[in-house]
PDB file of N, CA and C in Angstrom:
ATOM      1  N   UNK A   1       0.841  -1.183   0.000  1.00  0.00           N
ATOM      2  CA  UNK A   1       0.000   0.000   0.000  1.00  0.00           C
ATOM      3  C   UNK A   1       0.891   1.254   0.000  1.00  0.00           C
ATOM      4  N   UNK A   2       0.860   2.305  -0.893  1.00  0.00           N
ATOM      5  CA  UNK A   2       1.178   3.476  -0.712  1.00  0.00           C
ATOM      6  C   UNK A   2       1.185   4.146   0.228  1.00  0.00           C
ATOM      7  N   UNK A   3       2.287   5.060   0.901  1.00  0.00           N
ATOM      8  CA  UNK A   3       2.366   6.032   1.574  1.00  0.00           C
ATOM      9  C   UNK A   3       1.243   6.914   1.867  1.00  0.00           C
ATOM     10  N   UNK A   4       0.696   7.408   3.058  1.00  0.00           N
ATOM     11  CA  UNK A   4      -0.498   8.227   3.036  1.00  0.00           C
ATOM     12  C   UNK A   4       0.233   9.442   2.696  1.00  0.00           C
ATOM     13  N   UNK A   5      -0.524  10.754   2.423  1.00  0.00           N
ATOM     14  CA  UNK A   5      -0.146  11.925   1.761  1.00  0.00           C
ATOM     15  C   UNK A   5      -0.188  13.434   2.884  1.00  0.00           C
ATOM     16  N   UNK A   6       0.463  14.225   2.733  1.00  0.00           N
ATOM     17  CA  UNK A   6      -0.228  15.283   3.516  1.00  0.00           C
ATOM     18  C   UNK A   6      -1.477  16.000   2.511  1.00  0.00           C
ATOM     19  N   UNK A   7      -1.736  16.560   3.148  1.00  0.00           N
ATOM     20  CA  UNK A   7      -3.028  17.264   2.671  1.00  0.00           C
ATOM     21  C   UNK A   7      -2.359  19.072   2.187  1.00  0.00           C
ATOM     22  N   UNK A   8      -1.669  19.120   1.272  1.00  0.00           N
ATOM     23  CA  UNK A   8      -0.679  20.198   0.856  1.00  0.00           C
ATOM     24  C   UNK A   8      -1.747  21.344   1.497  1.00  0.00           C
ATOM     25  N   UNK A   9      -2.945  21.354   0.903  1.00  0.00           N
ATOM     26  CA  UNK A   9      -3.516  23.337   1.306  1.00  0.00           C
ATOM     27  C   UNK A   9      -3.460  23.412   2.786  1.00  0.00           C
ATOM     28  N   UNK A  10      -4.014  22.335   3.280  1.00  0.00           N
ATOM     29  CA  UNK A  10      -3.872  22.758   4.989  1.00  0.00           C
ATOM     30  C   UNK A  10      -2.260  22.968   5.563  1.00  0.00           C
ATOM     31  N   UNK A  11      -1.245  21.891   4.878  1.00  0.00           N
ATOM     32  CA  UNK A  11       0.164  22.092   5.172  1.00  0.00           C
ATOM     33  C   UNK A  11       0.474  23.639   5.198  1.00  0.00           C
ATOM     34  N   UNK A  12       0.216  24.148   3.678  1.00  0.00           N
ATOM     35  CA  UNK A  12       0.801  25.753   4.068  1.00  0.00           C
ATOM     36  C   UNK A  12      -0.175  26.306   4.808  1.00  0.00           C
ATOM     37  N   UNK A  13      -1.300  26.673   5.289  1.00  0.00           N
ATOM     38  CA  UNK A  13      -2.193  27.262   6.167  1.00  0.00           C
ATOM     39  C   UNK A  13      -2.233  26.745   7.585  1.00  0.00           C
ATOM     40  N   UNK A  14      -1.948  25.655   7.789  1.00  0.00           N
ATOM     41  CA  UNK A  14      -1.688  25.258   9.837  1.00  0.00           C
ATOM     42  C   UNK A  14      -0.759  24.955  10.254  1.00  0.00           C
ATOM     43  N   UNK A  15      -0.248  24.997  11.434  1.00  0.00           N
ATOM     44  CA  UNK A  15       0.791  24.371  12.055  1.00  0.00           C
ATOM     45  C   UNK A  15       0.504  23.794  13.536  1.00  0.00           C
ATOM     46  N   UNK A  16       0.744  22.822  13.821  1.00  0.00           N
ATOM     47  CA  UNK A  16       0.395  22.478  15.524  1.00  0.00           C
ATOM     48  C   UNK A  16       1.841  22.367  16.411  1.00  0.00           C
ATOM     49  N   UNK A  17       1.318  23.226  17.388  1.00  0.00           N
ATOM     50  CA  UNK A  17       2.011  23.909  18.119  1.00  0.00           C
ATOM     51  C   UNK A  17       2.640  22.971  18.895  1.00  0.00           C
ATOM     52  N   UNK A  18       3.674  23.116  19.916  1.00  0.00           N
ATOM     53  CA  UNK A  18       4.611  22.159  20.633  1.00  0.00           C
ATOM     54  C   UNK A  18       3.370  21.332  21.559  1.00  0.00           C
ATOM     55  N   UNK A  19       2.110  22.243  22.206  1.00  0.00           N
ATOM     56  CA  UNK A  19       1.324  22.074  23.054  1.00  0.00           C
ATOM     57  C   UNK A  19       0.228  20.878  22.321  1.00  0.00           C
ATOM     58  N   UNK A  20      -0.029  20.722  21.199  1.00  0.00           N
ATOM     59  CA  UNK A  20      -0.730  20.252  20.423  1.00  0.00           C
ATOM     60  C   UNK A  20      -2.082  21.278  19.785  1.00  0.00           C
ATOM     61  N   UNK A  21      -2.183  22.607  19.979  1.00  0.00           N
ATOM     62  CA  UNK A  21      -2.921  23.676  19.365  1.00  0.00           C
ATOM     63  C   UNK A  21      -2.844  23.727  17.996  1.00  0.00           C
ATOM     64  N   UNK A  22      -4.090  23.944  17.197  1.00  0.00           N
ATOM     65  CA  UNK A  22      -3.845  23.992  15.492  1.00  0.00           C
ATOM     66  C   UNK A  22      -2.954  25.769  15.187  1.00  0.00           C
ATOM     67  N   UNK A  23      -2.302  26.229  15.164  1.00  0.00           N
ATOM     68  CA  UNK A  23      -2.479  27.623  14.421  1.00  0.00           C
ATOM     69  C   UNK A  23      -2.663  28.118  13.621  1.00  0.00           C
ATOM     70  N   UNK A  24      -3.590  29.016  13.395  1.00  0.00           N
ATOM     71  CA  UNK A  24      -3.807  29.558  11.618  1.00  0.00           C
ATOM     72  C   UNK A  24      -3.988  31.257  11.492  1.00  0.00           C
ATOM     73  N   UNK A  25      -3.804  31.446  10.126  1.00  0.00           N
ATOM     74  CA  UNK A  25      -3.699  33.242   9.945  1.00  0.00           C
ATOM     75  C   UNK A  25      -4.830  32.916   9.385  1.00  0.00           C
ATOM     76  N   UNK A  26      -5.304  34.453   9.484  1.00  0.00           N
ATOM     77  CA  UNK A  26      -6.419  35.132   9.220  1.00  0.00           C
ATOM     78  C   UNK A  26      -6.584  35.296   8.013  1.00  0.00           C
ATOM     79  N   UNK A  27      -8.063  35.694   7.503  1.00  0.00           N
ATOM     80  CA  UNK A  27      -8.587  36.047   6.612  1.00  0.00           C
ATOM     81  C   UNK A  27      -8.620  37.350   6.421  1.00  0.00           C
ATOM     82  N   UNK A  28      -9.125  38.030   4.883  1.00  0.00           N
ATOM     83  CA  UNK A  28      -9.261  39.748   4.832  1.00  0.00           C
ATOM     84  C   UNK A  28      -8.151  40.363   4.948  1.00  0.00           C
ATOM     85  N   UNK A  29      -6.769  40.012   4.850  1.00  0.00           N
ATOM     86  CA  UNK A  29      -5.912  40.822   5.175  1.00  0.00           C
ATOM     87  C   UNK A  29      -4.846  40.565   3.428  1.00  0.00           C
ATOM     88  N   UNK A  30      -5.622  40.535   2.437  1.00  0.00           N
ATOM     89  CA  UNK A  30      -5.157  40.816   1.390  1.00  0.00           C
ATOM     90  C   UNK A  30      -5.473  41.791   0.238  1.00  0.00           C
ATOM     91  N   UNK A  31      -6.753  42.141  -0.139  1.00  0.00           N
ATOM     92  CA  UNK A  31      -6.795  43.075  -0.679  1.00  0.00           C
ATOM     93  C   UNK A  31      -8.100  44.165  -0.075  1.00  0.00           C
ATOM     94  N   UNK A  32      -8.003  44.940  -0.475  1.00  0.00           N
ATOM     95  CA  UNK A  32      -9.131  45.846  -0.422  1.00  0.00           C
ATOM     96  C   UNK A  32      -9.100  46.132   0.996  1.00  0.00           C
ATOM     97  N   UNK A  33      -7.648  47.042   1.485  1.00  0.00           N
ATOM     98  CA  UNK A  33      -6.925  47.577   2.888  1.00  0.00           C
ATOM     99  C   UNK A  33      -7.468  48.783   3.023  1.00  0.00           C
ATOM    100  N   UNK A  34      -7.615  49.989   2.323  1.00  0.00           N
ATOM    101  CA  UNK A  34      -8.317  51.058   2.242  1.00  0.00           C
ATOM    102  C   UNK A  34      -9.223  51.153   3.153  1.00  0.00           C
ATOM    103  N   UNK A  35     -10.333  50.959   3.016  1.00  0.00           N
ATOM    104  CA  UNK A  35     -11.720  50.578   4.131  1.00  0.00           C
ATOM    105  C   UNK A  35     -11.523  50.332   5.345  1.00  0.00           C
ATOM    106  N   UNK A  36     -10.442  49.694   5.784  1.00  0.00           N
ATOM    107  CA  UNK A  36     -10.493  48.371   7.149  1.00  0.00           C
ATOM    108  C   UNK A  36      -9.159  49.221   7.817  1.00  0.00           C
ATOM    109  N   UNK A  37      -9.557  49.599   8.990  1.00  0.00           N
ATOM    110  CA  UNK A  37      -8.768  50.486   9.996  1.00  0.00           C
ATOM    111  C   UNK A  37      -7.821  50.003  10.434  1.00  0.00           C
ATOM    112  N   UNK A  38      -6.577  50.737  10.963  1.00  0.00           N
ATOM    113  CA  UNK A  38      -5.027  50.192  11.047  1.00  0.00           C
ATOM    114  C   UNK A  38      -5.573  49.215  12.550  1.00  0.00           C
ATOM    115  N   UNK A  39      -5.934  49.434  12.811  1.00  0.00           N
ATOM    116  CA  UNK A  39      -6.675  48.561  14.206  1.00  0.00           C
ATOM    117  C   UNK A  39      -7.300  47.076  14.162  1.00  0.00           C
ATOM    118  N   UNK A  40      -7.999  47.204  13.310  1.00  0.00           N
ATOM    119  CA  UNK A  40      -8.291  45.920  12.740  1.00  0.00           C
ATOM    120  C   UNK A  40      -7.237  44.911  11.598  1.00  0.00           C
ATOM    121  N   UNK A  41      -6.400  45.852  11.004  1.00  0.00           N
ATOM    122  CA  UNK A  41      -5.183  44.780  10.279  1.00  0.00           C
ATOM    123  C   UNK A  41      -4.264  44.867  11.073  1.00  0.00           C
ATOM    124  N   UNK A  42      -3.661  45.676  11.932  1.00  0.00           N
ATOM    125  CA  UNK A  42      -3.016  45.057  13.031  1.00  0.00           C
ATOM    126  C   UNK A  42      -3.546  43.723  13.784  1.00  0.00           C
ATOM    127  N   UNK A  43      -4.769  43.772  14.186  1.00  0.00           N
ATOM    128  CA  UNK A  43      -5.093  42.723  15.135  1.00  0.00           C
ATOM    129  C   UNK A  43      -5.123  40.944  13.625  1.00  0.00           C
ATOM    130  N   UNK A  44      -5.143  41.570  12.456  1.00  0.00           N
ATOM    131  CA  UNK A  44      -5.326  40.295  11.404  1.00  0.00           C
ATOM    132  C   UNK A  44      -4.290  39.302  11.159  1.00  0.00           C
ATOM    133  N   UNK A  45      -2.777  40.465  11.260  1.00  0.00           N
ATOM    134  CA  UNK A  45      -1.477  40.465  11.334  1.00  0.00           C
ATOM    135  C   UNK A  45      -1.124  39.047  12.646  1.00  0.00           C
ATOM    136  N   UNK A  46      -1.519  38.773  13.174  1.00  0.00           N
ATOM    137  CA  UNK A  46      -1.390  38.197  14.662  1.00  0.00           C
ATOM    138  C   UNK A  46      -2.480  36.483  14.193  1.00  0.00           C
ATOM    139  N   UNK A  47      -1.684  35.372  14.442  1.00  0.00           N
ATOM    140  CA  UNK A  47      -1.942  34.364  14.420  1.00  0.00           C
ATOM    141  C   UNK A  47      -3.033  33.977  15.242  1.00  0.00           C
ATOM    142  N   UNK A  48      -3.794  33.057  15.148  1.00  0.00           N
ATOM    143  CA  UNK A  48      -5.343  32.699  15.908  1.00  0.00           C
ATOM    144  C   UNK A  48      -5.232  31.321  15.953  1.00  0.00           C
ATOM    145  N   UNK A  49      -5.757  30.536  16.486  1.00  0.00           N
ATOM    146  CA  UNK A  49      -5.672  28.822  16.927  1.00  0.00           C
ATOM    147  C   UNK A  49      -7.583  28.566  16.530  1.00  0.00           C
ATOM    148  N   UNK A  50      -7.208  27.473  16.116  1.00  0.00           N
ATOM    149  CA  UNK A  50      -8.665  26.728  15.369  1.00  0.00           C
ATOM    150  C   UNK A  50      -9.304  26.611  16.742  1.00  0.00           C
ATOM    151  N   UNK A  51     -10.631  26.944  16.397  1.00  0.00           N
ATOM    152  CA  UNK A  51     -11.741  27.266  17.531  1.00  0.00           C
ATOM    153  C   UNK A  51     -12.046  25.681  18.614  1.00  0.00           C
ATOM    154  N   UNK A  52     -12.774  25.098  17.901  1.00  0.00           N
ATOM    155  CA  UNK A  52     -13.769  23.989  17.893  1.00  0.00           C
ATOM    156  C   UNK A  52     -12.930  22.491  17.949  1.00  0.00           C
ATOM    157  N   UNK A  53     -13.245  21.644  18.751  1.00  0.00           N
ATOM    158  CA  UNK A  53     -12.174  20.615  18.908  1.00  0.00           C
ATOM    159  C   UNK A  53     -12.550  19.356  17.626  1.00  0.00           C
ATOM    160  N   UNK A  54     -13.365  19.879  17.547  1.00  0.00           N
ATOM    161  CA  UNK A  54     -14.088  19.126  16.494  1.00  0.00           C
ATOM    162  C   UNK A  54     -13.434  19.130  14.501  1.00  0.00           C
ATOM    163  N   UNK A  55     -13.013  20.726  14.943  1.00  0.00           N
ATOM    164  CA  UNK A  55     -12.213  21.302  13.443  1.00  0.00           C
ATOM    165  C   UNK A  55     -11.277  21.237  14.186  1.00  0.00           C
ATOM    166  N   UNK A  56     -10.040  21.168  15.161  1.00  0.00           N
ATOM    167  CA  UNK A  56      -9.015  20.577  15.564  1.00  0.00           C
ATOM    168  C   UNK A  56      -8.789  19.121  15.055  1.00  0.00           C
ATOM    169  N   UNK A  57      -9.486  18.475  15.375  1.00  0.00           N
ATOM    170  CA  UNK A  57      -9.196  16.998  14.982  1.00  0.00           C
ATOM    171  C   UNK A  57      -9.593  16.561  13.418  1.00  0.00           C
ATOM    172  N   UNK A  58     -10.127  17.551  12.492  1.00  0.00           N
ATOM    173  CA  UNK A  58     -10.031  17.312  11.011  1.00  0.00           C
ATOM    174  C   UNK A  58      -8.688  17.492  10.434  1.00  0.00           C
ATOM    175  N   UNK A  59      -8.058  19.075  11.123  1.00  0.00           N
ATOM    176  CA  UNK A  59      -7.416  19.804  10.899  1.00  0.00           C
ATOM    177  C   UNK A  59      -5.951  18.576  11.053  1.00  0.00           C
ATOM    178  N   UNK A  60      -5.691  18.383  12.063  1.00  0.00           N
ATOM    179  CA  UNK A  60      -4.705  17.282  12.684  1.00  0.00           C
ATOM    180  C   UNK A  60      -5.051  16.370  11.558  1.00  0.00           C
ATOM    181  N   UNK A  61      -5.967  15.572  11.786  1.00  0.00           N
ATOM    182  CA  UNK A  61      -6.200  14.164  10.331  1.00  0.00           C
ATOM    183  C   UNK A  61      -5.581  14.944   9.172  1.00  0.00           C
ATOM    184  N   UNK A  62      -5.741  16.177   8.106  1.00  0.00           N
ATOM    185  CA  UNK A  62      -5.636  16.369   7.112  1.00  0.00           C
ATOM    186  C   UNK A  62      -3.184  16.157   6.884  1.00  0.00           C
ATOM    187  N   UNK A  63      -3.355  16.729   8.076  1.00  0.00           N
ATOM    188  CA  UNK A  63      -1.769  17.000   8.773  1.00  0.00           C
ATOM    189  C   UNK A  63      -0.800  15.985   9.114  1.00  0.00           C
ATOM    190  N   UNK A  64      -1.418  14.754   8.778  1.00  0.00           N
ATOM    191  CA  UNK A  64      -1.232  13.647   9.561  1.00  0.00           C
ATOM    192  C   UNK A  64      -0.425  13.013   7.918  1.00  0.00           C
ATOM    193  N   UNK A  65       0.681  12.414   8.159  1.00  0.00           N
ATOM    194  CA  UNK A  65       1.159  11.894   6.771  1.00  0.00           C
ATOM    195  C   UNK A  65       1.126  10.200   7.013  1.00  0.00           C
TER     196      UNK A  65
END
């Protein structure tokens, strides 16, 4: 049987942390900056951890080689 695969789009978009936490960047912080206050792309700028333990453990399976 073949090698299982990573799941390449989630590879560049998550990483799990030493603790076992998913991490992921944000959305909206590519075009159309004009509108959206230095306050809010500052805070976009800053990494966020997958909510739901439920999308944790997809997230991990997709990650999983």
């Amino acid at each position: 049987m073949p090698k299982m695969k990573v799941h390449k789009g989630a590879k560049k978009r998550f990483k799990v942390t030493g603790s076992g936490k998913v991490r992921r960047y944000k959305a909206f912080k590519s075009h159309i900056l004009t509108k959206k206050t230095s306050k809010r792309k500052r805070r976009l700028r800053q990494a966020g951890l997958v909510a739901t333990n439920g999308e944790v453990k997809h997230v991990k399976r997709l990650l999983q080689a």
